[in-house]
N, C-alpha and C. Protein backbone atom coordinates (compact mmCIF):
# COMPACT_ATOMS: atom_id res chain seq x y z
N UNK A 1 26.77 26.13 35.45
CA UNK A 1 25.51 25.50 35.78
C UNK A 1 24.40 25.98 34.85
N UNK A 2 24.25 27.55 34.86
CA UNK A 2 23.22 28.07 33.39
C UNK A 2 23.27 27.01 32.48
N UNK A 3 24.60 26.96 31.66
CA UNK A 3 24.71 26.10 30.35
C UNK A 3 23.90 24.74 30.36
N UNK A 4 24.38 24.07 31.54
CA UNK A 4 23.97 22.82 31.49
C UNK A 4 22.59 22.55 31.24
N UNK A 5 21.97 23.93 31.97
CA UNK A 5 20.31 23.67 32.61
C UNK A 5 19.82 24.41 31.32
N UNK A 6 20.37 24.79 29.69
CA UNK A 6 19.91 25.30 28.71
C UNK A 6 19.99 24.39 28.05
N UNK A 7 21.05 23.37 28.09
CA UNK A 7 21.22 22.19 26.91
C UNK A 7 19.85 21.54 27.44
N UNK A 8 20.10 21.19 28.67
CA UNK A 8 18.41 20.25 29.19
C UNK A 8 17.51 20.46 28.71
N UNK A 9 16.93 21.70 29.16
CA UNK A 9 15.74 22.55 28.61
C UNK A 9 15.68 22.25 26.94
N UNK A 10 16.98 22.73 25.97
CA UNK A 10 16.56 22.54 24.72
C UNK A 10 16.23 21.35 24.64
N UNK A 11 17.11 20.15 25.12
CA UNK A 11 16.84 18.81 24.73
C UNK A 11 15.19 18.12 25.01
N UNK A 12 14.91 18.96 26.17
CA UNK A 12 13.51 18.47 26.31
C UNK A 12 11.95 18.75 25.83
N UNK A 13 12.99 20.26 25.15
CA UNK A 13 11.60 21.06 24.38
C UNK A 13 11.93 20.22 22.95
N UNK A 14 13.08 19.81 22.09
CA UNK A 14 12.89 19.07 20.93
C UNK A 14 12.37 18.32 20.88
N UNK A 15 12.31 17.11 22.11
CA UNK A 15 12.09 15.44 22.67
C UNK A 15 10.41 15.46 22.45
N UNK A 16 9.86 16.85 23.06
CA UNK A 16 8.79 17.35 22.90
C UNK A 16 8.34 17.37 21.98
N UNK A 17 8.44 18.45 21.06
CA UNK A 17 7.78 18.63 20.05
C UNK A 17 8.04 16.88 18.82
N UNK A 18 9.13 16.63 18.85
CA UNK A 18 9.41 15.43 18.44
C UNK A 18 8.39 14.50 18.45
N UNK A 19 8.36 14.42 19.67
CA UNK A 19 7.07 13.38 19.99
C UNK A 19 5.60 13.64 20.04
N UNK A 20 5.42 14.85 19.98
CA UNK A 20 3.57 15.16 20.30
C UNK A 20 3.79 15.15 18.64
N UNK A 21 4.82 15.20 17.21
CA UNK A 21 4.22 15.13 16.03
C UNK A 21 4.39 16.46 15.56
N UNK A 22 4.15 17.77 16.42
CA UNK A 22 4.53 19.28 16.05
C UNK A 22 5.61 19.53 14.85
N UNK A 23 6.87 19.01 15.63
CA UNK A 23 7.98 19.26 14.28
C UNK A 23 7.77 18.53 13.16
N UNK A 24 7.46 17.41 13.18
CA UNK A 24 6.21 16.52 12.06
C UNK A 24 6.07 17.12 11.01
N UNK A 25 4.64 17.65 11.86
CA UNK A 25 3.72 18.48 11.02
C UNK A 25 4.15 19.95 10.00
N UNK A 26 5.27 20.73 11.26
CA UNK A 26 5.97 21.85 10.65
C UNK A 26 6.39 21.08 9.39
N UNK A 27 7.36 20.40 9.32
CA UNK A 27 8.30 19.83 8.46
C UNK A 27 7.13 19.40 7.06
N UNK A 28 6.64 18.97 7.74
CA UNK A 28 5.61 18.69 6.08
C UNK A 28 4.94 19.70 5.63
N UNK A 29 4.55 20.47 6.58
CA UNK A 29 3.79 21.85 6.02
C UNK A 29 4.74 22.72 5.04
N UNK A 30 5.85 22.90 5.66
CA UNK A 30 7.01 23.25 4.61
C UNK A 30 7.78 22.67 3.22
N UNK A 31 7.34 21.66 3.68
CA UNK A 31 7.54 20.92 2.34
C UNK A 31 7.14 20.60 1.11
N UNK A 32 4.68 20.22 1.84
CA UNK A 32 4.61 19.74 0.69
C UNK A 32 4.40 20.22 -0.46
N UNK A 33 4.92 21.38 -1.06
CA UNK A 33 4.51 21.65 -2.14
C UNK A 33 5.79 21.24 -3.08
N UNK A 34 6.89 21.55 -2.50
CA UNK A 34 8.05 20.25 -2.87
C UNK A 34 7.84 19.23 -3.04
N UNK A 35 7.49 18.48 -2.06
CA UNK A 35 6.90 17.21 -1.98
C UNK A 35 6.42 16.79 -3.49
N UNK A 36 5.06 17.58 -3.31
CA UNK A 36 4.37 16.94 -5.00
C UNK A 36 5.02 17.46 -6.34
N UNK A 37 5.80 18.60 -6.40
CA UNK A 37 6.53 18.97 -7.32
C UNK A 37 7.01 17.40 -7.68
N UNK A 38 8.27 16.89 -6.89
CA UNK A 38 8.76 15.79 -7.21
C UNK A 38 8.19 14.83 -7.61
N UNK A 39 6.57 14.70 -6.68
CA UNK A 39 5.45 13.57 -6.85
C UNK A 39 4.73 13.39 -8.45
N UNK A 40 4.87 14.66 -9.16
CA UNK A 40 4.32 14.70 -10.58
C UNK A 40 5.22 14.33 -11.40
N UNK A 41 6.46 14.96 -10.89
CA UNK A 41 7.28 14.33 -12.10
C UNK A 41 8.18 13.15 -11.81
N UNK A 42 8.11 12.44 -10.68
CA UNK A 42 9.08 11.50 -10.69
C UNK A 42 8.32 10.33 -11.79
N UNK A 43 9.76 9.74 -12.48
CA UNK A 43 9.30 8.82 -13.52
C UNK A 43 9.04 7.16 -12.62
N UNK A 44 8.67 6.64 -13.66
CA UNK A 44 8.40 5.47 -13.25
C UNK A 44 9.20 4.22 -12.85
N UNK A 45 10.84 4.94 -13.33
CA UNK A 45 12.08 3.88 -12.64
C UNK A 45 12.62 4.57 -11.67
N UNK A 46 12.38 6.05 -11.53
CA UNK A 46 13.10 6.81 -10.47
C UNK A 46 12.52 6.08 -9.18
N UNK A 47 13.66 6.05 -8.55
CA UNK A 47 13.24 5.77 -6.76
C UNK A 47 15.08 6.01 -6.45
N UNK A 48 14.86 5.52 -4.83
CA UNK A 48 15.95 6.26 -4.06
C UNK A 48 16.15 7.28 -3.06
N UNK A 49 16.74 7.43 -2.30
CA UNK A 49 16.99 8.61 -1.08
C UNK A 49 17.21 9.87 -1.96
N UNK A 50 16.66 10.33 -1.59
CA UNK A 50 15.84 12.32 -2.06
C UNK A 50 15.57 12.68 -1.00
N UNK A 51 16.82 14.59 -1.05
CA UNK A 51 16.26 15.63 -0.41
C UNK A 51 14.90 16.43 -1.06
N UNK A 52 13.77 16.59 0.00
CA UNK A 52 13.35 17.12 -0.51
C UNK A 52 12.54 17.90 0.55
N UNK A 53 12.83 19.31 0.26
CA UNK A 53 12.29 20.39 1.54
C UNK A 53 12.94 20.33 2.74
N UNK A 54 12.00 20.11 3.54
CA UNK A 54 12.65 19.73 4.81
C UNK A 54 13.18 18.27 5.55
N UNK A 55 12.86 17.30 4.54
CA UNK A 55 13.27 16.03 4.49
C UNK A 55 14.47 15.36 4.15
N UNK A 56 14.84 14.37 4.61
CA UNK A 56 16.03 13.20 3.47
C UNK A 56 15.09 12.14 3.71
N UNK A 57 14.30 11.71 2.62
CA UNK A 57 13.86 10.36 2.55
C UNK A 57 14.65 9.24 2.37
N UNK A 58 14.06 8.30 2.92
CA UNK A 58 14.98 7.10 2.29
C UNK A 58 15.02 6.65 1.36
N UNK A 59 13.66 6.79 0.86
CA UNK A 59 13.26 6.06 -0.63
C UNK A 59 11.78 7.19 -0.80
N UNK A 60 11.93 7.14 -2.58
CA UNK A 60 10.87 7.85 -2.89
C UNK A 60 10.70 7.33 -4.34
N UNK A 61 9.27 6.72 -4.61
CA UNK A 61 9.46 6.14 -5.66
C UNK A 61 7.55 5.69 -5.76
N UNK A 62 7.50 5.68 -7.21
CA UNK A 62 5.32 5.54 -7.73
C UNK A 62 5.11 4.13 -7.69
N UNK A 63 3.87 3.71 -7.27
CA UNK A 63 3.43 2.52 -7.15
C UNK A 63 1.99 2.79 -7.39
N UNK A 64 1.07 1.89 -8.26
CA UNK A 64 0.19 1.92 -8.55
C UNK A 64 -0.73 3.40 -8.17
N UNK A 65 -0.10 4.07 -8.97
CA UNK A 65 -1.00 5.39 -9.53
C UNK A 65 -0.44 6.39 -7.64
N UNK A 66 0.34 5.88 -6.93
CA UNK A 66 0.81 6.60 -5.86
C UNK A 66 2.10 7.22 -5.49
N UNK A 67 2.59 8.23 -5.01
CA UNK A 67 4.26 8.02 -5.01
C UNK A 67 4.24 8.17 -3.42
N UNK A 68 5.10 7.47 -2.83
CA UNK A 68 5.46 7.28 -1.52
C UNK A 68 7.10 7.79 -1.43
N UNK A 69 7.14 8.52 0.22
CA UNK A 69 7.94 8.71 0.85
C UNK A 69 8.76 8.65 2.07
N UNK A 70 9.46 8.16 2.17
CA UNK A 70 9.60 6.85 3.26
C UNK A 70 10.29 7.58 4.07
N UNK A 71 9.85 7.91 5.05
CA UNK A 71 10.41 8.41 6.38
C UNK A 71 11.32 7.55 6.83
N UNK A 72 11.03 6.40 7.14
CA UNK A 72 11.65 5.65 8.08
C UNK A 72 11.12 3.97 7.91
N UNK A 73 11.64 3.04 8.83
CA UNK A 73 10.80 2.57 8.85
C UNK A 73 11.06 2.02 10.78
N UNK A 74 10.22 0.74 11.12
CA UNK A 74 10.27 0.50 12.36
C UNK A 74 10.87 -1.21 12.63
N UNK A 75 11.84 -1.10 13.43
CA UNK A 75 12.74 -2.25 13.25
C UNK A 75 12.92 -2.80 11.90
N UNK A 76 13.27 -2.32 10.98
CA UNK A 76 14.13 -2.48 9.75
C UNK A 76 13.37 -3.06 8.82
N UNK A 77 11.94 -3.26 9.44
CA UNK A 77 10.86 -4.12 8.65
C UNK A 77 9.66 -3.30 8.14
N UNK A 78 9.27 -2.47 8.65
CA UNK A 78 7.64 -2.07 8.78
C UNK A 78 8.03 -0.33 8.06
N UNK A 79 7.77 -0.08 6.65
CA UNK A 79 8.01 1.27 6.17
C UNK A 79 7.00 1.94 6.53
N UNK A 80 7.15 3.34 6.83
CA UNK A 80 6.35 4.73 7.33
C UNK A 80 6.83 5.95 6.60
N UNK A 81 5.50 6.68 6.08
CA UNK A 81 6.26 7.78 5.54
C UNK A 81 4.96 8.85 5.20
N UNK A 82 4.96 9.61 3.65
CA UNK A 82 3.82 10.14 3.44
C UNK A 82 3.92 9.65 2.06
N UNK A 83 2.25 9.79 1.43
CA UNK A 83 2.06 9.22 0.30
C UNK A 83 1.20 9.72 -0.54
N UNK A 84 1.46 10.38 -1.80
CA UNK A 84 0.96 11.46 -2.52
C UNK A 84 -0.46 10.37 -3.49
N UNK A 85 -1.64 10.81 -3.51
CA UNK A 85 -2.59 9.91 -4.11
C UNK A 85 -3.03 10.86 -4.78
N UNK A 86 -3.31 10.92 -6.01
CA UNK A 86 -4.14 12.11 -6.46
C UNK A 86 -5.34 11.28 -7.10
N UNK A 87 -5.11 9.61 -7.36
CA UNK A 87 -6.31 9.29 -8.04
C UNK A 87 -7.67 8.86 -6.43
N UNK A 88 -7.68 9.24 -5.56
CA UNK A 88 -8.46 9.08 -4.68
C UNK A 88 -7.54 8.47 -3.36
N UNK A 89 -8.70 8.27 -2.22
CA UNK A 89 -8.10 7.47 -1.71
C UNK A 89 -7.31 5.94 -1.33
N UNK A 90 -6.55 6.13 -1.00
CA UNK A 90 -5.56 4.89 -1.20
C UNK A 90 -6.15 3.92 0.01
N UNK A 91 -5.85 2.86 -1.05
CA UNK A 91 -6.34 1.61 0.20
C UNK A 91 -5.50 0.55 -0.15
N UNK A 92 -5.54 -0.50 1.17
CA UNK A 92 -4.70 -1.90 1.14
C UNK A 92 -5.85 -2.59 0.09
N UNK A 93 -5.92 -3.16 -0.90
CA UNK A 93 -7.15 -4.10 -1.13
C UNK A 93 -6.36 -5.32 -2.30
N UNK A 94 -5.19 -5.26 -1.96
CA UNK A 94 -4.31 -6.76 -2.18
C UNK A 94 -4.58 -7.63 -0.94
N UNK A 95 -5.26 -8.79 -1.50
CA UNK A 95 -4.70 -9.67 0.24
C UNK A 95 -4.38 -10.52 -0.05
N UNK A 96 -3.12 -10.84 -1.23
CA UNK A 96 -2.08 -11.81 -1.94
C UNK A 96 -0.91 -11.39 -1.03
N UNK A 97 -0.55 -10.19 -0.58
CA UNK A 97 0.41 -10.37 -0.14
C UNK A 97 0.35 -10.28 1.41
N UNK A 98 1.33 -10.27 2.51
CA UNK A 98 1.76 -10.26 3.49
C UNK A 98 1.45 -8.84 4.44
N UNK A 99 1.34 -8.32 3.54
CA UNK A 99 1.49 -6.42 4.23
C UNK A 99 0.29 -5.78 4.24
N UNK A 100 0.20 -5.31 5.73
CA UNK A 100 -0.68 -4.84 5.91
C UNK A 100 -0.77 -3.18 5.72
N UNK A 101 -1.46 -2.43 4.75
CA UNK A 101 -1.11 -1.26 4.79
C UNK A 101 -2.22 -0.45 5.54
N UNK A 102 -1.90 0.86 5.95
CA UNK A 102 -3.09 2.06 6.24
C UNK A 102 -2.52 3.14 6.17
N UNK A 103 -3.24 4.19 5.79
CA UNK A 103 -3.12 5.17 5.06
C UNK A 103 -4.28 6.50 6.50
N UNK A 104 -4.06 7.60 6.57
CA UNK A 104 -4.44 8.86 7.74
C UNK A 104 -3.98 9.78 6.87
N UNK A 105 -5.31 10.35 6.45
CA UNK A 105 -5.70 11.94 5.53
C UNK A 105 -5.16 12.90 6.25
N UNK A 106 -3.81 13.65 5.63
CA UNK A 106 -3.19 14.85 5.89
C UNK A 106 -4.27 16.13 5.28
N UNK A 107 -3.95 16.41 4.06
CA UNK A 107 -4.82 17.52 3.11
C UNK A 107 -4.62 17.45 1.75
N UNK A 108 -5.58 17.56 0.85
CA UNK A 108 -5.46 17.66 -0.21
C UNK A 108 -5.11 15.79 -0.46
N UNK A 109 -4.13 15.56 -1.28
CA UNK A 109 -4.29 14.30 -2.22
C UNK A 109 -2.72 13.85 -0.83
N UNK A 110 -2.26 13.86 -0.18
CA UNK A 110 -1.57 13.43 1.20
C UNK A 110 -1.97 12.87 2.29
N UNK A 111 -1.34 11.51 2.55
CA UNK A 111 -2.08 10.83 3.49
C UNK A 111 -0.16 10.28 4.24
N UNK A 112 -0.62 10.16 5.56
CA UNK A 112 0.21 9.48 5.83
C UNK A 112 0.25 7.92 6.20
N UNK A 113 1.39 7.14 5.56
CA UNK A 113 1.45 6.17 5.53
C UNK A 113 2.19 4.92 6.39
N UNK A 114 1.96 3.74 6.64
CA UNK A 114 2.73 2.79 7.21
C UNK A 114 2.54 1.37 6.71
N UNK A 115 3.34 0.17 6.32
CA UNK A 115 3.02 -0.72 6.45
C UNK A 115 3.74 -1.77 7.82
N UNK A 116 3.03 -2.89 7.73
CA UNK A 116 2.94 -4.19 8.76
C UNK A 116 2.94 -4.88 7.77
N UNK A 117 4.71 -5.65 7.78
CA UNK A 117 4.33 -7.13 7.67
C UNK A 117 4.41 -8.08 8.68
């Protein structure tokens, strides 16, 4: 009976931190200096799933003066991740296309990212 009521407990303290964003935050705090290591030098055809730190991205790859890292995305449509800007802040200000982007200031030149199409 102990055992059972320890697997619970762990499962509900991960589910936890999982969800309030905590392990999140750990995970990027540990990372980003990895993070932008890769962010300076990835070239301009590199993209693709990269370990990096405490991550497996799905895709990591520069787009107009940005490099993005794709956590995930939400029903197979809508990408989320973090997104390294060093020329300022990043904004949606295409409205040719379909996607809606927004961008939430982590620190330094890191914002986290999502789009909506």
């Amino acid at each position: 009976m102990a055992w059972s009521v320890r697997v619970v407990a762990a499962t509900l303290l991960v589910g936890a931190l999982t969800g309030c964003g905590v392990l999140s935050e750990w995970r990027f705090e540990r990372s980003a200096a990895a993070m932008e290591q890769v962010a300076r030098t990835l070239g301009p055809d590199d993209s693709g799933e990269r370990e990096v730190g405490a991550f497996v991205f799905q895709d990591v790859y520069r787009s107009e003066g940005r490099v993005h890292f794709v956590v995930g995305d939400t029903a197979g449509v809508d990408p989320y991740g973090y997104v390294w800007s060093p020329g300022g802040v990043p904004v949606d200000d295409d409205e040719t296309d379909a996607v809606a982007s927004s961008f939430k200031h982590l620190q330094g030149h890191w914002y986290w990212w999502s789009d909506s199409y």
